[in-house]
C-alpha atoms as a PDB file:
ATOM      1  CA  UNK A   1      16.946   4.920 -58.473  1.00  0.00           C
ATOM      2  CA  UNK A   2      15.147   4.694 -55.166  1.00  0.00           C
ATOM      3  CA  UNK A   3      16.656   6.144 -51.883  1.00  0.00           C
ATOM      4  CA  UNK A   4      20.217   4.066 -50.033  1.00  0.00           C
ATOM      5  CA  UNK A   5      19.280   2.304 -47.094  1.00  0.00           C
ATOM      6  CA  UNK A   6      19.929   4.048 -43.884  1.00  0.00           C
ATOM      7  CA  UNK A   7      22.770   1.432 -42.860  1.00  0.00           C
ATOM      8  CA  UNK A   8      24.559   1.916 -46.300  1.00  0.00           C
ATOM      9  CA  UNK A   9      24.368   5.454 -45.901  1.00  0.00           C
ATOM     10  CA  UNK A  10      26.179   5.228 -43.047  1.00  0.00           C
ATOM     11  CA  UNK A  11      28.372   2.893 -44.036  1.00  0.00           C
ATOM     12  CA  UNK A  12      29.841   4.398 -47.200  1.00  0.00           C
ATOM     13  CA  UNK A  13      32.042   7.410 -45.594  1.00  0.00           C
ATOM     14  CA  UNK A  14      33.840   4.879 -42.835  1.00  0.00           C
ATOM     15  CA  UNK A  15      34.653   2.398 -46.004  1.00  0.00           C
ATOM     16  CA  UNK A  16      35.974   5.577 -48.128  1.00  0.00           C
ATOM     17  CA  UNK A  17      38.098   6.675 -44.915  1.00  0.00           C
ATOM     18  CA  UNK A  18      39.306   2.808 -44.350  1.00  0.00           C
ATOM     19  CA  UNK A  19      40.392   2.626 -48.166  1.00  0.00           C
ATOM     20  CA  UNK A  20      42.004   5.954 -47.818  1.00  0.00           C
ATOM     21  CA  UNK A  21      44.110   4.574 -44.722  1.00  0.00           C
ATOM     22  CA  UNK A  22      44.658   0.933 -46.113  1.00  0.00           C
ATOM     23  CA  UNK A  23      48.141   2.923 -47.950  1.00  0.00           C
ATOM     24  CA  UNK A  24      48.842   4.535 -45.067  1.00  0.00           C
ATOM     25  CA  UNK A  25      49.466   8.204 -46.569  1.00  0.00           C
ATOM     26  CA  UNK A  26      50.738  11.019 -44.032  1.00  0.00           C
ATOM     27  CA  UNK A  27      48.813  13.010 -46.038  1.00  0.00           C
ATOM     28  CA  UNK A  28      44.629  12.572 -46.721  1.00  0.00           C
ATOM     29  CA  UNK A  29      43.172  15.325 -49.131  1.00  0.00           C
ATOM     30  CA  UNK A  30      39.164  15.313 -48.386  1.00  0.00           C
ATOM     31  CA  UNK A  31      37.126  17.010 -51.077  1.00  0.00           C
ATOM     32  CA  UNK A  32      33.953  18.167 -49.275  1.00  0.00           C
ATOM     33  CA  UNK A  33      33.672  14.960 -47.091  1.00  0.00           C
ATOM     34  CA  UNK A  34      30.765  16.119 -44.926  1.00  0.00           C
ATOM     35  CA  UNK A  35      28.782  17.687 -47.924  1.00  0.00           C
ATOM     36  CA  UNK A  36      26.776  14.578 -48.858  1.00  0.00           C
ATOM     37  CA  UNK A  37      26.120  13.452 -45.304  1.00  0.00           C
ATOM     38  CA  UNK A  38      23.393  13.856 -42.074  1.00  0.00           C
ATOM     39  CA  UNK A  39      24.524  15.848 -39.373  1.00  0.00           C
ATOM     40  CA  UNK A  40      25.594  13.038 -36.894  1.00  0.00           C
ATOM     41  CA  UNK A  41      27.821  11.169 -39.700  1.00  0.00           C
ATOM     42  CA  UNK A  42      29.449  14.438 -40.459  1.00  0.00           C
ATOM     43  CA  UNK A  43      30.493  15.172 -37.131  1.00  0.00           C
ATOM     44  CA  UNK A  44      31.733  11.106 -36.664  1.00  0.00           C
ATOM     45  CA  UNK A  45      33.644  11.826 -39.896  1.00  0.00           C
ATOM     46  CA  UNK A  46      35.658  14.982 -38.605  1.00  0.00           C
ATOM     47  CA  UNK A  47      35.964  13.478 -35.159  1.00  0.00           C
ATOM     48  CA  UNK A  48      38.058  10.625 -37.392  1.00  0.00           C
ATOM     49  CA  UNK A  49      39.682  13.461 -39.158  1.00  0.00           C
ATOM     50  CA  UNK A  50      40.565  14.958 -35.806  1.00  0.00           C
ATOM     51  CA  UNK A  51      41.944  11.720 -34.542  1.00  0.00           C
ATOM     52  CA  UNK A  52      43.984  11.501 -37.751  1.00  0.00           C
ATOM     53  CA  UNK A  53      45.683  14.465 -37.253  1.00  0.00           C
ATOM     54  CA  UNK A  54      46.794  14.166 -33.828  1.00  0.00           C
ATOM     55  CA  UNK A  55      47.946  10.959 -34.825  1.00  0.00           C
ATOM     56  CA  UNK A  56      50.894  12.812 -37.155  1.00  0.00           C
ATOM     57  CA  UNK A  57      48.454  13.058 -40.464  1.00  0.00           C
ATOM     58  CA  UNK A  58      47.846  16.367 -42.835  1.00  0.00           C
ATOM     59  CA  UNK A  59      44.537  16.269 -43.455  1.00  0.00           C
ATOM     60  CA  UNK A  60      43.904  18.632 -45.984  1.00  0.00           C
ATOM     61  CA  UNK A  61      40.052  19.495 -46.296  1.00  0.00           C
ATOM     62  CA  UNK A  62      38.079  21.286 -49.236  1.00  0.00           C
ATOM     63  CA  UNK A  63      34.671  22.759 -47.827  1.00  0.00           C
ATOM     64  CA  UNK A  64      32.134  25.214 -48.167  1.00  0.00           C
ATOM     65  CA  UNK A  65      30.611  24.368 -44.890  1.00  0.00           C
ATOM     66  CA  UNK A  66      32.002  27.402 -42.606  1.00  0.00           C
ATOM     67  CA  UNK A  67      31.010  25.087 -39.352  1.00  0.00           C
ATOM     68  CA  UNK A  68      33.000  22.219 -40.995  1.00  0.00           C
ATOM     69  CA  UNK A  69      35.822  25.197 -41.323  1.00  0.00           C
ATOM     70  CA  UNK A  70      36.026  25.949 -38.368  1.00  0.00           C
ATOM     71  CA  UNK A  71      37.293  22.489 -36.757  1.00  0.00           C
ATOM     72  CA  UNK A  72      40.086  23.176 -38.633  1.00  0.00           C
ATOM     73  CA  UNK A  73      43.777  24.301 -37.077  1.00  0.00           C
ATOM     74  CA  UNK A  74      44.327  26.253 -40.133  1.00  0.00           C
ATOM     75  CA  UNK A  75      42.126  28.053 -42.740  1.00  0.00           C
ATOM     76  CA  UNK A  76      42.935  29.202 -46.538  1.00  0.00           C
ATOM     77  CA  UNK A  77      40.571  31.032 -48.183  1.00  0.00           C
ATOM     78  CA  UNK A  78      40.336  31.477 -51.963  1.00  0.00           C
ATOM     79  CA  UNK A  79      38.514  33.590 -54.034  1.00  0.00           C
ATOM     80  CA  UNK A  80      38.093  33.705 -57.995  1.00  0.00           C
ATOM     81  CA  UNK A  81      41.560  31.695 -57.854  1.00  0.00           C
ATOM     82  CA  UNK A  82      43.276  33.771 -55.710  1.00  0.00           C
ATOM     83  CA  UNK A  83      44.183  32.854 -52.024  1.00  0.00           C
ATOM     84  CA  UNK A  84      42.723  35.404 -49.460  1.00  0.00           C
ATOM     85  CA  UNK A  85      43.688  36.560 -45.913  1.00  0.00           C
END
């Protein structure tokens, strides 16, 4: 399968976030929502996030991406299943 279209790349993460929002949930869980993306759309994404959450919303955010991390109010850290300070 040949390469998405710049436009659709972009795209793709604002339609995920707007189907996400369409049920209104005070909580949004976001499994590594930067990890597929360029730079630029991953920092428009967690500028929504941000927005989100000082709109009222948990945003609850699964990364490896220490930068992405480190937006964050709050960190958890686990470890071979464990949480860790």
């Amino acid at each position: 399968m040949g390469k998405m279209p710049p436009l659709l790349q972009m795209l793709i993460p604002n339609v995920a976030i707007a189907r996400i929002l369409a049920g209104d949930p005070p909580i949004i869980l976001a499994d590594e929502p930067t990890g597929a993306l360029d730079s630029k759309t991953g920092v428009e994404i967690m500028d929504i996030f941000r927005r989100l959450n000082e709109q009222g919303r948990t945003i609850i955010l699964i990364t490896h991406d220490r930068q992405v991390a480190e937006q964050a109010k709050r960190v958890v850290r686990s470890r071979d299943g464990r949480l860790v300070h």
